[in-house]
Protein backbone atom coordinates (compact mmCIF):
# COMPACT_ATOMS: atom_id res chain seq x y z
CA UNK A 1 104.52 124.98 7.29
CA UNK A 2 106.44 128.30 6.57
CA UNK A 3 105.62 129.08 9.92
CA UNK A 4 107.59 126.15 11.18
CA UNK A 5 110.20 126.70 9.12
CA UNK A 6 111.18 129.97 10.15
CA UNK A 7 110.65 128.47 14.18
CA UNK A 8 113.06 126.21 13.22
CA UNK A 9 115.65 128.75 11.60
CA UNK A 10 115.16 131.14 14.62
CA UNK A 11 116.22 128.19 16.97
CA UNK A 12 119.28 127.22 15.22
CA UNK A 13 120.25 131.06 15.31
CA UNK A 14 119.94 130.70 18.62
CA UNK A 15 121.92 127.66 19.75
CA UNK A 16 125.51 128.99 19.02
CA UNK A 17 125.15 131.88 21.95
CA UNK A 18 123.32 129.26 24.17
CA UNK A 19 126.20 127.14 23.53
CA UNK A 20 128.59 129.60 24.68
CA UNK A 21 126.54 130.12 27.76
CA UNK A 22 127.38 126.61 28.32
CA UNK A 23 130.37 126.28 27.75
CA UNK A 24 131.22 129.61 30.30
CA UNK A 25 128.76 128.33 32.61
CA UNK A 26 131.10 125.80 34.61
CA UNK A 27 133.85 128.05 34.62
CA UNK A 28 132.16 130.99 36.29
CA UNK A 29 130.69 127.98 38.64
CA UNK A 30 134.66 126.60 40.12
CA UNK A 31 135.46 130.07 40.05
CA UNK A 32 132.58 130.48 42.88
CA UNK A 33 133.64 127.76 44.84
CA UNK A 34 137.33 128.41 44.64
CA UNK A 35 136.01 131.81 46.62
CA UNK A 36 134.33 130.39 48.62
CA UNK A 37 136.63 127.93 50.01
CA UNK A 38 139.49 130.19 49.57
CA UNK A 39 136.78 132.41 51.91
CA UNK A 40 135.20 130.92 53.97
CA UNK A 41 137.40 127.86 54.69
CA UNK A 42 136.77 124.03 54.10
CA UNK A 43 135.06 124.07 57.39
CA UNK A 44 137.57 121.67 59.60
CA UNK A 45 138.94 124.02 62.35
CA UNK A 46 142.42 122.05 62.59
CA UNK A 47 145.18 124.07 63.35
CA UNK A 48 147.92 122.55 61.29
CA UNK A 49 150.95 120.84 63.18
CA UNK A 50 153.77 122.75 60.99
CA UNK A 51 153.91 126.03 59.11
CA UNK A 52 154.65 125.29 55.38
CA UNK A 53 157.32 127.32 54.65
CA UNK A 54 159.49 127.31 51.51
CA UNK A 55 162.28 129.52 50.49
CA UNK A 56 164.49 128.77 47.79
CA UNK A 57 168.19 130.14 47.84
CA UNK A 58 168.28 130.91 44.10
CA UNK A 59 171.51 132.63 43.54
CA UNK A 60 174.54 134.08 45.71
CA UNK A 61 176.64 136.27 44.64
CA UNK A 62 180.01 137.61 46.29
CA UNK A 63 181.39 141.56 45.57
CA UNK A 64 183.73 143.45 47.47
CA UNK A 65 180.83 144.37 50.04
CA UNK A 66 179.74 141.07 51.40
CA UNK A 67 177.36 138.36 50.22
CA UNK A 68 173.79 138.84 47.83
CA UNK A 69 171.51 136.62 48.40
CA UNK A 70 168.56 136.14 45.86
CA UNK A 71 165.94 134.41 47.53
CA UNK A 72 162.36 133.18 46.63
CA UNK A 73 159.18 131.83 48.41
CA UNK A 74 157.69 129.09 46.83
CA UNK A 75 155.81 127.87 49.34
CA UNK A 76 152.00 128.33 49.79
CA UNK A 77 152.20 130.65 53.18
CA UNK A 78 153.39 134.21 53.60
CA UNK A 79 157.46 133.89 54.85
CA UNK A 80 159.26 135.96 57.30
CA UNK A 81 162.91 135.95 57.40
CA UNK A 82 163.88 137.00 61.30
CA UNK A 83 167.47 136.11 61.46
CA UNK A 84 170.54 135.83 58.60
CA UNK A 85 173.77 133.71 59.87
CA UNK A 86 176.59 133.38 58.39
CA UNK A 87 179.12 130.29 59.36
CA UNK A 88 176.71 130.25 62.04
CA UNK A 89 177.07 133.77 62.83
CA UNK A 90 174.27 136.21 63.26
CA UNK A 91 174.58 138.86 60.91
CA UNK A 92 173.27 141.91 59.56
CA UNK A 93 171.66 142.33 56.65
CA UNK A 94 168.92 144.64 54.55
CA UNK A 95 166.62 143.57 52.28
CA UNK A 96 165.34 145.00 49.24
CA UNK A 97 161.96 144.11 49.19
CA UNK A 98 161.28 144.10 52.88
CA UNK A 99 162.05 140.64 55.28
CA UNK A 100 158.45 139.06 54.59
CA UNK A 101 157.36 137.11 51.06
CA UNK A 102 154.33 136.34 50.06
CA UNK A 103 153.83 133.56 48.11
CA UNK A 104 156.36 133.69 44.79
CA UNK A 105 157.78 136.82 46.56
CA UNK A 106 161.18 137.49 45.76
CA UNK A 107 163.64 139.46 47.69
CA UNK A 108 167.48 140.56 47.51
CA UNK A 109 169.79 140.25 50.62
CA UNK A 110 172.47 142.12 51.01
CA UNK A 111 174.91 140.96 53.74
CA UNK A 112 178.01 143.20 54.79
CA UNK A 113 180.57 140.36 55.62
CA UNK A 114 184.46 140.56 54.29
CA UNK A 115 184.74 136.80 53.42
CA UNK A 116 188.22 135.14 52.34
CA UNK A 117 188.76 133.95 48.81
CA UNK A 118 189.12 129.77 48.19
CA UNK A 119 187.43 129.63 52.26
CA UNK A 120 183.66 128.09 52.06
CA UNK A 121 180.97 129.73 53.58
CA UNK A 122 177.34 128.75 54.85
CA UNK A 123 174.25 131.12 54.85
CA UNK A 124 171.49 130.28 57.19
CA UNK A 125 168.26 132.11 56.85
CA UNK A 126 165.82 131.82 59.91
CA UNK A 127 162.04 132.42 59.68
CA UNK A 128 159.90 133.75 62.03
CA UNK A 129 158.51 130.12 62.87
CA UNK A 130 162.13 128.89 63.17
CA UNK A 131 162.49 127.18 60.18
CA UNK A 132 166.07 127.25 58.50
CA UNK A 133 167.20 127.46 54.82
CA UNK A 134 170.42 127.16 53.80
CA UNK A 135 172.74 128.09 50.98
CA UNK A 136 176.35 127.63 50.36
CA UNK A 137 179.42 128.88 48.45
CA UNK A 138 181.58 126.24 47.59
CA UNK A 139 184.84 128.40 47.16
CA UNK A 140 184.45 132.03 48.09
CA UNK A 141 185.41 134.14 45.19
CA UNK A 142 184.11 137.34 43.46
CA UNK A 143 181.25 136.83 40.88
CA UNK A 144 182.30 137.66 37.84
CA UNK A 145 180.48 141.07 36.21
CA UNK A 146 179.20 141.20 32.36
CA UNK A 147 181.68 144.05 31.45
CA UNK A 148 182.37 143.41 27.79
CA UNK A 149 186.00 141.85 28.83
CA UNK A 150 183.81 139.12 29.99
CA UNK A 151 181.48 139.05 27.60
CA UNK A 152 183.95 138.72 25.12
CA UNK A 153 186.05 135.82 27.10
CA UNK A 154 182.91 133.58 27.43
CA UNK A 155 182.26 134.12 23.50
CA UNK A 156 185.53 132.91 22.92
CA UNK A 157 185.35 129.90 25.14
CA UNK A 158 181.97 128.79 23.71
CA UNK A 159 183.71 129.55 20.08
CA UNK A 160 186.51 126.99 21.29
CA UNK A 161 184.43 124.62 23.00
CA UNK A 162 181.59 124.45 20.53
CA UNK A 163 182.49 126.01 16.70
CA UNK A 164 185.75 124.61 16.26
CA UNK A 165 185.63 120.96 16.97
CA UNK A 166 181.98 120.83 14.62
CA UNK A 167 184.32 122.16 11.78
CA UNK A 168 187.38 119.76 12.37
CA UNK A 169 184.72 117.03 12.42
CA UNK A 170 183.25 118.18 9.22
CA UNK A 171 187.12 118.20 7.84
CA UNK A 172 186.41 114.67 7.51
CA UNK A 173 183.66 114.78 4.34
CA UNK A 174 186.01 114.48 1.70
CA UNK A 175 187.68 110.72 3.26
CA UNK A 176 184.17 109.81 4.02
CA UNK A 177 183.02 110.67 0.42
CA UNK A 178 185.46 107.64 -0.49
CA UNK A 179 183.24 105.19 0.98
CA UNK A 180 181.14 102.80 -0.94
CA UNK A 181 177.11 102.89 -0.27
CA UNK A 182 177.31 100.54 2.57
CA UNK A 183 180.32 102.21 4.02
CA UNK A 184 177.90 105.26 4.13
CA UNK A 185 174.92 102.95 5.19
CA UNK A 186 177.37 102.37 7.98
CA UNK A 187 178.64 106.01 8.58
CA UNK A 188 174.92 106.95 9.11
CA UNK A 189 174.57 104.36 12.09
CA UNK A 190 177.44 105.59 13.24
CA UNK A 191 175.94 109.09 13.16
CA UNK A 192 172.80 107.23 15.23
CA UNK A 193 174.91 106.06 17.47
CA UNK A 194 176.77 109.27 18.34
CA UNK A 195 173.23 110.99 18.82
CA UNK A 196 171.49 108.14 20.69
CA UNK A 197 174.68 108.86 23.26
CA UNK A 198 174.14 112.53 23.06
CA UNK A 199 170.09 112.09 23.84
CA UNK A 200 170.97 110.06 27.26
CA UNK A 201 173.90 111.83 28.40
CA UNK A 202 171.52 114.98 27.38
CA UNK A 203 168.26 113.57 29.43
CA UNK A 204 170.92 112.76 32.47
CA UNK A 205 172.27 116.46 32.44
CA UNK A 206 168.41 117.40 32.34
CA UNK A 207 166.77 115.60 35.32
CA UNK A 208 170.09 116.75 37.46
CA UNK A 209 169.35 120.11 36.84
CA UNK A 210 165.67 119.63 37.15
CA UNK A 211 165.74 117.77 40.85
CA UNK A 212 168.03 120.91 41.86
CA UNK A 213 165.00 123.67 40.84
CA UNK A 214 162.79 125.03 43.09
CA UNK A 215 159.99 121.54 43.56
CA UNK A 216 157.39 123.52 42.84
CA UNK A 217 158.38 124.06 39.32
CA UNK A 218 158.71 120.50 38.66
CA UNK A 219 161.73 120.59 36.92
CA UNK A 220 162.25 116.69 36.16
CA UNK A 221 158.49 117.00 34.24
CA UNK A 222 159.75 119.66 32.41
CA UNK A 223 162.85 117.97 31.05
CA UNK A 224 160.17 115.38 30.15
CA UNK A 225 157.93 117.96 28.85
CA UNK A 226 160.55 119.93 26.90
CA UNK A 227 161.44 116.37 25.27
CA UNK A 228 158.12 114.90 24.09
CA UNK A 229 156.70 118.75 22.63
CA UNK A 230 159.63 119.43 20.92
CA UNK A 231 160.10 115.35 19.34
CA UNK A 232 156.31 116.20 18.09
CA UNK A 233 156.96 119.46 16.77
CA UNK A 234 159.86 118.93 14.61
CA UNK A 235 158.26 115.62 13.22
CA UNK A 236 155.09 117.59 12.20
CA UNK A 237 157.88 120.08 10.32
CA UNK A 238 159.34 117.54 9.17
CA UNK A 239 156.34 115.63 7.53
CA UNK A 240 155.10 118.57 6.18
CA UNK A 241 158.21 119.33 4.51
CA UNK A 242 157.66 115.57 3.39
CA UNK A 243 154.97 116.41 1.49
CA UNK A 244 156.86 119.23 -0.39
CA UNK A 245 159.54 117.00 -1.16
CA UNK A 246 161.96 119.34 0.48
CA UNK A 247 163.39 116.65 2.46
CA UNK A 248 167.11 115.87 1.40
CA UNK A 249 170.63 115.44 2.57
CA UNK A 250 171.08 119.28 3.44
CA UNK A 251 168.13 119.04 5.68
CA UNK A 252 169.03 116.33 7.61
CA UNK A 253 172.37 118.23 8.13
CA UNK A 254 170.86 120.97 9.67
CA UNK A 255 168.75 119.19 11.72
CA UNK A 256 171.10 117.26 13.01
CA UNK A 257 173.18 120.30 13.67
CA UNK A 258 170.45 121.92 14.98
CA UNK A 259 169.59 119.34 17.70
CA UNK A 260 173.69 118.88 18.41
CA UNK A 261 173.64 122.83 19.43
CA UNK A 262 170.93 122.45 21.93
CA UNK A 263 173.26 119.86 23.69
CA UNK A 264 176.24 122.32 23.46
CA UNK A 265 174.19 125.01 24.85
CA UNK A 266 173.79 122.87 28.17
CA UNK A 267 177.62 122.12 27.91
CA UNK A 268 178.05 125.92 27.72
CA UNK A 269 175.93 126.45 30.35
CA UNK A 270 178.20 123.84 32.44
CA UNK A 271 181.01 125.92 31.86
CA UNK A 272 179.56 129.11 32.36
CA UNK A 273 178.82 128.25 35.93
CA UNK A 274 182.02 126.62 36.91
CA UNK A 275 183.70 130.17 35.66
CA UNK A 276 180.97 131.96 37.49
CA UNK A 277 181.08 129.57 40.79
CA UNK A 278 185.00 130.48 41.15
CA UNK A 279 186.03 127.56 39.73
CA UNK A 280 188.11 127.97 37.18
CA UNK A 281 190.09 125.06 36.80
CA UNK A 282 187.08 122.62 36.78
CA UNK A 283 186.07 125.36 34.21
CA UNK A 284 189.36 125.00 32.26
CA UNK A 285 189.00 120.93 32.35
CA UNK A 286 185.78 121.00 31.08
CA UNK A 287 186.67 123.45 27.96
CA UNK A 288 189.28 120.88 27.25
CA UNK A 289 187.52 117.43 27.99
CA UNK A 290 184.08 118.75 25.82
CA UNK A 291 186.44 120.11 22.96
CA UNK A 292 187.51 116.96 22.54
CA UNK A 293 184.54 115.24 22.67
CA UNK A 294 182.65 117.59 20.30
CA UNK A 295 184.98 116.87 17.58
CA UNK A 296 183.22 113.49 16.75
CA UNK A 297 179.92 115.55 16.13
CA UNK A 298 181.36 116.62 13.02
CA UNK A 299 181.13 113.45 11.21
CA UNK A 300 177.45 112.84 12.26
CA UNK A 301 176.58 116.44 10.98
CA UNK A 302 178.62 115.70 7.58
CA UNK A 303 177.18 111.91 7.30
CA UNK A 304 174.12 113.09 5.24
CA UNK A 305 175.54 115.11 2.68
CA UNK A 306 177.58 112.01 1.54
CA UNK A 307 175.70 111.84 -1.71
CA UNK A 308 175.52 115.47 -2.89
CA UNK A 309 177.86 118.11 -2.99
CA UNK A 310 177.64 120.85 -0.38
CA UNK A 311 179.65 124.18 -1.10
CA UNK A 312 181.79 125.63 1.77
CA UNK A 313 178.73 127.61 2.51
CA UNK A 314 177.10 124.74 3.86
CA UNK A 315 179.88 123.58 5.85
CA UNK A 316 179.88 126.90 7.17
CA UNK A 317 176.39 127.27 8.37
CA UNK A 318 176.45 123.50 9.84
CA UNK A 319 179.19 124.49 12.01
CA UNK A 320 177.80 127.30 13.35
CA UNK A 321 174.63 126.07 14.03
CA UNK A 322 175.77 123.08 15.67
CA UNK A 323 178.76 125.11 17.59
CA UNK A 324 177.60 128.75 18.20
CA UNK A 325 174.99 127.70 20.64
CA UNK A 326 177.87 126.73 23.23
CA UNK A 327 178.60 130.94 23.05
CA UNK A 328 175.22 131.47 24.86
CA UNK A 329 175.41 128.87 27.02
CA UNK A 330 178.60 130.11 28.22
CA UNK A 331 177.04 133.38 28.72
CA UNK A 332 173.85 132.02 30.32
CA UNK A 333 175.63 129.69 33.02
CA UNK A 334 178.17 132.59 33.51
CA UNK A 335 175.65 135.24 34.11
CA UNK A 336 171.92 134.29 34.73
CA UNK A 337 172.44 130.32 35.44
CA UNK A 338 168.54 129.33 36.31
CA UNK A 339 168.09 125.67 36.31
CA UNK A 340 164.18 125.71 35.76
CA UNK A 341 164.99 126.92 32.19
CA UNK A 342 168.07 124.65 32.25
CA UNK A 343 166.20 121.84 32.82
CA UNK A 344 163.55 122.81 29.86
CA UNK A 345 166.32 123.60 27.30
CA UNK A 346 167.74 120.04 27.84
CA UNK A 347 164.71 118.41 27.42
CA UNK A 348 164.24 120.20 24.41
CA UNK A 349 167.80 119.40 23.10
CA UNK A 350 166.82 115.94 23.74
CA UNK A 351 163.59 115.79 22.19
CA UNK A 352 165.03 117.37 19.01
CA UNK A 353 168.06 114.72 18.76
CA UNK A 354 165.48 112.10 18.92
CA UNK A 355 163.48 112.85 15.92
CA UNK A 356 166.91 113.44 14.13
CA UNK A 357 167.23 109.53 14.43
CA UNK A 358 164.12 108.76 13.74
CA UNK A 359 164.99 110.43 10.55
CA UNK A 360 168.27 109.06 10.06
CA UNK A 361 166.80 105.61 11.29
CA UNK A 362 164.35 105.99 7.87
CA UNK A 363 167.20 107.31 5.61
CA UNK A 364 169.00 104.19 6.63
CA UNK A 365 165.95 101.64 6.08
CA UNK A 366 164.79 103.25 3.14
CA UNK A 367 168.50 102.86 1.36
CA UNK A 368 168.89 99.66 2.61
CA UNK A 369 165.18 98.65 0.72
CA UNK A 370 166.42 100.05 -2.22
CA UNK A 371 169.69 97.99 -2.04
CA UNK A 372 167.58 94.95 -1.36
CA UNK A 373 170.19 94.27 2.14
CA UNK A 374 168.62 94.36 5.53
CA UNK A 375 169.01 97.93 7.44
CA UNK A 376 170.39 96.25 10.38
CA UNK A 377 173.35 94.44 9.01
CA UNK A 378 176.39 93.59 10.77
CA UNK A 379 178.23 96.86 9.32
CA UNK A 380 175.39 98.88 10.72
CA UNK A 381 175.15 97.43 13.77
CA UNK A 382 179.62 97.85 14.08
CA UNK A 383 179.02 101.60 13.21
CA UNK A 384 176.38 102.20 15.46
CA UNK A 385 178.43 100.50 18.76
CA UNK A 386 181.48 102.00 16.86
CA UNK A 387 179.19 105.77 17.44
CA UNK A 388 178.64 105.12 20.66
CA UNK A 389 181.86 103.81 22.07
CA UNK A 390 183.39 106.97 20.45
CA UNK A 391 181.41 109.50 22.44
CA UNK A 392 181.54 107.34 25.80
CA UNK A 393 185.65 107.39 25.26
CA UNK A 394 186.10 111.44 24.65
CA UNK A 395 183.03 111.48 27.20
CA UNK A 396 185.05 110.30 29.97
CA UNK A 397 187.68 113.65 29.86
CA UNK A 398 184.86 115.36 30.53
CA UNK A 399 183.59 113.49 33.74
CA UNK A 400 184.25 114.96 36.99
């Protein structure tokens, strides 16, 4: 019997490492066959019809020498660029990390070419199989440098653009305080519609960005991606913070501030690249037309903290986090635009002003319960069109 036992024992000391052996076992298995198909081939001799080639123009910049071109391979082949044009012009050019890519190989082209400022220009890259890529400049002007002159301008712009309008919005608390409880009951749809305008105009922005990155990143997916992780996450914060009864008016603030500066990072980013692009009166439109708009942020931001009593502190903080975010955008789009991580920072915006209503949507159904009046009541449902219709008006000075 003891004897048995201690089998027994032995055998269960056992089974954990066997259990690791299994659960290795498959892995080391596809890695085999992965090397041996990478190796040895799939065994069908086809040659195939077309080289797959991909190169991705990722940035040009313009300086008193000529053109830089960043470029990138994403393609699954090794690339060789044989011939740069320029307005359909053969040029010269060097390149820093030779003429041929491997596969995510990037290289810097440097093309000595006195260009015209305001004329457009076309740059054709050729590959050794006779493939062409293209990229273009819009409106030939110098890219700007990050000297600290710059620096500082783009601060200021996203300071404009973003901090400023939150606070004049929150300038409004003290004639919103005046409201009775369904006046505020109504002021919170009105916050839900502001957002629910801000999540689709941010999703739009989001997918644009993402169809223009490199297809092998899959920048649409990530917008999608960005959204649904970042919904999840904050919900999980926020239950937990549930449970601690931390939740409150101050919160909700933040969060809502929070989630608004994610969307005025991608309107910094917007004007960023206009400044960056040359374009500085689409740049100087849009610094107007998303001033304006940002103002009616303000009120969603302030719309929880109708029942306590904030300090100047708090007003303080909410503005920055909802506004200060435009400041790096500004810098990002005017420096180091990428619209991979564009496209991701959108759909994380998004995803974070969604669970913001789905808070707000329970302040406003729990209040209502406790009134004994229905959550969606005509008043609600005026302030949320009334939220809406506000941001599509100051929207349209900022449409191009």
């Amino acid at each position: 019997m003891e004897t048995n036992t201690v089998k027994t024992a032995n055998t269960n000391r056992r089974l954990p490492r066997l259990a690791w052996l299994w659960g290795i076992l498959p892995l080391v298995l596809l890695g085999f066959m992965i090397y041996f198909i990478t190796t040895l081939g799939t065994g069908i001799k086809d040659e195939p019809v077309a080289p797959i080639e991909v190169l991705e123009v990722q940035k040009i910049t313009l300086n008193d020498e000529g053109f830089t071109v960043n470029v990138l391979n994403t393609g699954p082949e090794e690339v060789t660029i044989a011939q740069v044009l320029v307005n359909d012009a053969f040029w010269n050019a060097e390149f820093s990390n030779g003429d041929t890519l491997s596969r995510f190989g990037e290289t810097e082209i440097t093309i000595p070419y006195g260009w015209v400022e305001g004329d457009p220009y076309e740059i054709k890259l050729i590959t050794g199989n006779g493939l062409i890529f293209t990229g273009e400049v819009a409106v030939a002007a110098k890219t700007p440098v990050p000297d600290a002159a710059r620096v500082g301008q783009y601060a200021l712009i996203g300071f404009y653009v973003g901090v400023i309008p939150v606070g004049l919005g929150l300038l409004w608390f003290p004639f919103l305080r005046r409201f009775s409880q369904g006046g505020i009951q109504a002021v919170l749809a009105l916050t839900v519609g502001l957002l629910f305008f801000l999540v689709v105009d941010t999703l739009q922005e989001g997918l644009e960005l993402g169809a223009e990155a490199p297809g092998i990143f899959h920048g649409t997916g990530l917008v999608w991606f960005g959204a649904f992780l970042s919904f999840l996450f904050l919900l999980a914060i926020d239950q937990s913070s549930e449970k601690r009864n931390a939740s409150n008016g101050r919160i909700v603030a933040y969060k809502i501030a929070g989630g608004i500066g994610l969307h005025n990072l991608g309107e910094g980013l917007a004007i960023g690249a206009a400044f960056a692009a040359g374009e500085a009166a689409l740049g100087t439109f849009l610094v107007i037309g998303f001033t304006l708009h940002n103002i009616t942020e303000g009120i969603g931001i302030a719309a929880p903290l109708l029942n306590e009593r904030p300090t100047w502190r708090t007003f303080l903080g909410l503005a920055v986090v909802g506004g200060a975010p435009a400041i790096i955008g500004t810098w990002t789009g005017g420096f180091v635009f990428n619209e991979t991580f564009a496209a991701l920072f959108f759909g994380i915006g998004a995803g974070a002003i969604m669970q913001v209503i789905y808070v707000i949507g329970k302040m406003i159904v729990r209040e209502a319960g406790k009134a004994g009046k229905p959550a969606v009541s005509w008043l609600n449902l005026g302030g949320l069109a009334l939220g809406i219709l506000l941001m599509y008006v100051t929207a349209l000075f900022v449409s191009v």
